[in-house]
C-alpha atoms as a PDB file:
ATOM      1  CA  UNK A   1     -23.190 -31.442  14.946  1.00  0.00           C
ATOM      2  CA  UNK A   2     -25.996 -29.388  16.927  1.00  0.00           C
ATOM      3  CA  UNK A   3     -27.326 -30.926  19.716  1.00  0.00           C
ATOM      4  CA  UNK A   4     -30.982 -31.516  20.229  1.00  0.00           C
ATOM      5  CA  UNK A   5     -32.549 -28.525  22.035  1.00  0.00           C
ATOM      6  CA  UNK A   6     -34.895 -28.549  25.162  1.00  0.00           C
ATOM      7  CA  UNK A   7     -38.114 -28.219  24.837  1.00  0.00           C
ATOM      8  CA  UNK A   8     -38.376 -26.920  28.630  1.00  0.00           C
ATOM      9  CA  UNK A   9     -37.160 -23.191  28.406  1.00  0.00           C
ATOM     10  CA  UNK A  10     -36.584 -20.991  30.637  1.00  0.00           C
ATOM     11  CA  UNK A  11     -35.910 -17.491  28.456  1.00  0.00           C
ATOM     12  CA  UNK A  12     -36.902 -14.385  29.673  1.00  0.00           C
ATOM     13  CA  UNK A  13     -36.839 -11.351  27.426  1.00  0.00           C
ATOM     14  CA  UNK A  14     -36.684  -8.391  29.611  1.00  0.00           C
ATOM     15  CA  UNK A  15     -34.948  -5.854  28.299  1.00  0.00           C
ATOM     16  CA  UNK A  16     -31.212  -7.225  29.696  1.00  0.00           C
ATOM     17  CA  UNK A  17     -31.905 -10.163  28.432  1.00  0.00           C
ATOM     18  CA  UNK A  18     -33.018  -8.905  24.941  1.00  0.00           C
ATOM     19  CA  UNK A  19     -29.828  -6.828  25.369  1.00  0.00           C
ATOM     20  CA  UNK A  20     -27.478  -9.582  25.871  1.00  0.00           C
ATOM     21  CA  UNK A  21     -28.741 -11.874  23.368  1.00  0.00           C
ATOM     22  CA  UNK A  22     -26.749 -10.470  20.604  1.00  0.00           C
ATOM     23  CA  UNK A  23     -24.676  -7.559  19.711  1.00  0.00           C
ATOM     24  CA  UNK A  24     -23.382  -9.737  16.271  1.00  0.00           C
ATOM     25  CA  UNK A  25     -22.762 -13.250  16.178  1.00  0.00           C
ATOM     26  CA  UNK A  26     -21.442 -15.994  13.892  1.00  0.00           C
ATOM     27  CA  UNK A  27     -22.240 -19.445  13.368  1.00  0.00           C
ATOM     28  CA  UNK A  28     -21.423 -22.397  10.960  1.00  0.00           C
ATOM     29  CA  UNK A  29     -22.786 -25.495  10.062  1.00  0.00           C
ATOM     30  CA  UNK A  30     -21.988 -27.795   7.635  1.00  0.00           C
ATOM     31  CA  UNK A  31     -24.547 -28.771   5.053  1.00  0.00           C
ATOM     32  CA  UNK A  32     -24.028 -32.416   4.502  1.00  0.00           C
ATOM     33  CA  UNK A  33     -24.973 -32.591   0.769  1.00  0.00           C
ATOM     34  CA  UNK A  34     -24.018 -31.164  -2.706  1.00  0.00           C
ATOM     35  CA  UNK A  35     -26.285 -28.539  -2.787  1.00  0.00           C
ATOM     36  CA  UNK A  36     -25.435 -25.736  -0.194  1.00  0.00           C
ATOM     37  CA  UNK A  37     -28.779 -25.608   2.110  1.00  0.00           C
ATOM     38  CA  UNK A  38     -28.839 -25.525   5.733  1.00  0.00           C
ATOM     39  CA  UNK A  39     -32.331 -27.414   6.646  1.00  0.00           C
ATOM     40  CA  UNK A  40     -34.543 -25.212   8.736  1.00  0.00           C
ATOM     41  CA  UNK A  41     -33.919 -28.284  11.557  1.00  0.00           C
ATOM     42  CA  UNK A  42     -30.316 -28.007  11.565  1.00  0.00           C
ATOM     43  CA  UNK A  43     -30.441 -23.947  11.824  1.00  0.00           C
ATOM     44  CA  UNK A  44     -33.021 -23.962  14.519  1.00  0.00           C
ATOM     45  CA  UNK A  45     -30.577 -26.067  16.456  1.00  0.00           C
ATOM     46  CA  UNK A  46     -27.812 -23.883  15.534  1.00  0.00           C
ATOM     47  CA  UNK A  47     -29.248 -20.517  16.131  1.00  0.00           C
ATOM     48  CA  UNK A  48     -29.830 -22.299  19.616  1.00  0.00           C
ATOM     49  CA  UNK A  49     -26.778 -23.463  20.658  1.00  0.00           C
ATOM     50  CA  UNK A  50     -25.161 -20.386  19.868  1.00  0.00           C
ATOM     51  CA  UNK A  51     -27.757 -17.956  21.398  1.00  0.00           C
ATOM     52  CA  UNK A  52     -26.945 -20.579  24.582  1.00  0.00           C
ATOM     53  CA  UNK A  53     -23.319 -20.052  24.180  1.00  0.00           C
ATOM     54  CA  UNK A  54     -23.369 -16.439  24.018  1.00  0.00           C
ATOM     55  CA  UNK A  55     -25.103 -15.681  26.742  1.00  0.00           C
ATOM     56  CA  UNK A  56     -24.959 -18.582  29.340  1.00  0.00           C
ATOM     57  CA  UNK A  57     -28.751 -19.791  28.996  1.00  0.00           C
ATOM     58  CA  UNK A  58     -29.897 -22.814  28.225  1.00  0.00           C
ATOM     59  CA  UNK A  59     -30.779 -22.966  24.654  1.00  0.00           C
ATOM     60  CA  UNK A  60     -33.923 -21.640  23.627  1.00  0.00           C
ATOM     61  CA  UNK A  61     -36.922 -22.576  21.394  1.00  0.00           C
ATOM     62  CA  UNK A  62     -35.888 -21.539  18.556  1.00  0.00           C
ATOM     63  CA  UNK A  63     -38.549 -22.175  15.046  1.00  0.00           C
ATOM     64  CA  UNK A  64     -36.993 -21.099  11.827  1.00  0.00           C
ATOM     65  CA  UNK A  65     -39.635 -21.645   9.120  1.00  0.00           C
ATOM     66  CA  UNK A  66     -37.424 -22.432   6.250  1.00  0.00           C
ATOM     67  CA  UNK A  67     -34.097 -23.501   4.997  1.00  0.00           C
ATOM     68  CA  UNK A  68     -31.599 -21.044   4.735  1.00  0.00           C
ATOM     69  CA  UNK A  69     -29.791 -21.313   0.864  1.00  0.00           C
ATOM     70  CA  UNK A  70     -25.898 -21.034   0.682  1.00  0.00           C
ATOM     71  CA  UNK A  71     -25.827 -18.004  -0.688  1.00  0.00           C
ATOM     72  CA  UNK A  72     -24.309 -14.858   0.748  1.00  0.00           C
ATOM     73  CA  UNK A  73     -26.407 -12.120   1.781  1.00  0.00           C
ATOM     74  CA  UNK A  74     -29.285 -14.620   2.137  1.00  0.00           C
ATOM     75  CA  UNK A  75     -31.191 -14.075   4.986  1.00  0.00           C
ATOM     76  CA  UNK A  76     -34.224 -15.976   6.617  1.00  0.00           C
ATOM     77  CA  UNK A  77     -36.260 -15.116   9.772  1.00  0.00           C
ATOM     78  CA  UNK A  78     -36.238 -17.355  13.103  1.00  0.00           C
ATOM     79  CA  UNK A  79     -38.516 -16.910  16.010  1.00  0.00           C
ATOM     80  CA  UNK A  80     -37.335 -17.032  19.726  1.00  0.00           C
ATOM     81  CA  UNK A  81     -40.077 -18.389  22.058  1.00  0.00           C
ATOM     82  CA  UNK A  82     -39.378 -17.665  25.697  1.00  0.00           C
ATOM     83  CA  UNK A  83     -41.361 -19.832  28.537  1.00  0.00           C
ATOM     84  CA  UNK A  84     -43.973 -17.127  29.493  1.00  0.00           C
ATOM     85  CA  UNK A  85     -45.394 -16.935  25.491  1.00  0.00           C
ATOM     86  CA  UNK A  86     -42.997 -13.970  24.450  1.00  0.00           C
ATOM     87  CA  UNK A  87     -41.141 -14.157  21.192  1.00  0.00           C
ATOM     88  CA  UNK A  88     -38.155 -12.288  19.608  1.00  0.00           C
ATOM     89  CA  UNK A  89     -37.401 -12.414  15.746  1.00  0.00           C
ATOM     90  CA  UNK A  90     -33.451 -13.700  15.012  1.00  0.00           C
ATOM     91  CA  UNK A  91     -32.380 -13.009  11.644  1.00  0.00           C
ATOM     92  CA  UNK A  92     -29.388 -15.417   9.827  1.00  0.00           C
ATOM     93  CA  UNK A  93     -27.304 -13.585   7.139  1.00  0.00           C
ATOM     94  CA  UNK A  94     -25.137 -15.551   5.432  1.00  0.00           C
ATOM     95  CA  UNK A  95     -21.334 -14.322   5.847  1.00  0.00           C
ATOM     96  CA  UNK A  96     -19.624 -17.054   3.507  1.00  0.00           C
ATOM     97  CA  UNK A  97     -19.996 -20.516   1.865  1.00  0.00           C
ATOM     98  CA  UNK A  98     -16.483 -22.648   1.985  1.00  0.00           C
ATOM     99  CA  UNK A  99     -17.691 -26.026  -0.248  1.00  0.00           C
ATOM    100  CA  UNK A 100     -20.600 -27.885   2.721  1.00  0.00           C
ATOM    101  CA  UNK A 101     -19.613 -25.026   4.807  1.00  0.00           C
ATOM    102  CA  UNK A 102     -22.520 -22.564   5.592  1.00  0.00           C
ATOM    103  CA  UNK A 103     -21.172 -19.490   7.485  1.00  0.00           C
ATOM    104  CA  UNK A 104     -23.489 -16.816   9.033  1.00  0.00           C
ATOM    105  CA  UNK A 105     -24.384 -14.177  11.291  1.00  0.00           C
ATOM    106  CA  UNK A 106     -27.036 -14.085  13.815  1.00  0.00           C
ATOM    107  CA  UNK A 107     -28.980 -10.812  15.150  1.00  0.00           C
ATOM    108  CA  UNK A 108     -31.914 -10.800  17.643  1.00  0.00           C
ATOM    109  CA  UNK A 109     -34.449  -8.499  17.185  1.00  0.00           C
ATOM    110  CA  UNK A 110     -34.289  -5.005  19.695  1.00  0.00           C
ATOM    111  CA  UNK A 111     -37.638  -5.490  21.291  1.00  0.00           C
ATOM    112  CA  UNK A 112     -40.051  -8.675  21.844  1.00  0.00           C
ATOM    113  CA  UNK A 113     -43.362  -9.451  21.092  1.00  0.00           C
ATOM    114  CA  UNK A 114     -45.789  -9.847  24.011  1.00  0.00           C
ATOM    115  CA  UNK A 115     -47.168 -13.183  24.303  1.00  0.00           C
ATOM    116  CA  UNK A 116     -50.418 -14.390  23.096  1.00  0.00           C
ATOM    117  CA  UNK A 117     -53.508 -13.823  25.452  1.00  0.00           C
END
């Protein structure tokens, strides 16, 4: 189960960072019901602990706006917010669906969006 991400951050997106975030990366998470959804909660924290995994960080603030169907070649967009305002946009593909078992893929964006003034 996904733990609960920090809401103190400390991403930075230069360029190596955007870099390392991710070449290609899977996750899984297991849906918990009949119908094969993964809640927009229980991705966020996914698409965090992974990012976290795969490149040493702490986990980031990760937002994804809606829940991502068990369906392959569904995608949905999730927004990276690093702790000077900057975001990056994270996609989730999913790869598979294996009964409550949502398998995907996770790709950061190349380039991030300036914070806010």
């Amino acid at each position: 189960m996904p733990t609960i991400r920090s809401t103190t951050v400390t991403w930075s997106l230069s360029a190596m960072a955007v870099g390392a975030l991710l070449v290609g990366c899977s996750a899984s998470a297991g849906v918990g019901s009949s119908e094969s959804k993964l809640s927009k909660d229980k991705l966020s924290a996914t698409v965090a602990e992974k990012l976290a995994e795969t490149t040493g960080q702490p986990e980031p603030d990760i937002t994804c706006p809606e829940d991502l169907a068990g369906k392959v070649g569904t995608t949905t967009r999730c927004i990276l917010t690093a702790g000077d305002g900057s975001t990056l946009g994270v996609t989730a593909t999913v790869t598979s669906v294996d009964g409550d078992q949502v398998n995907f893929d996770i790709k950061a964006d190349d380039e991030a969006s300036p914070a806010a003034n």
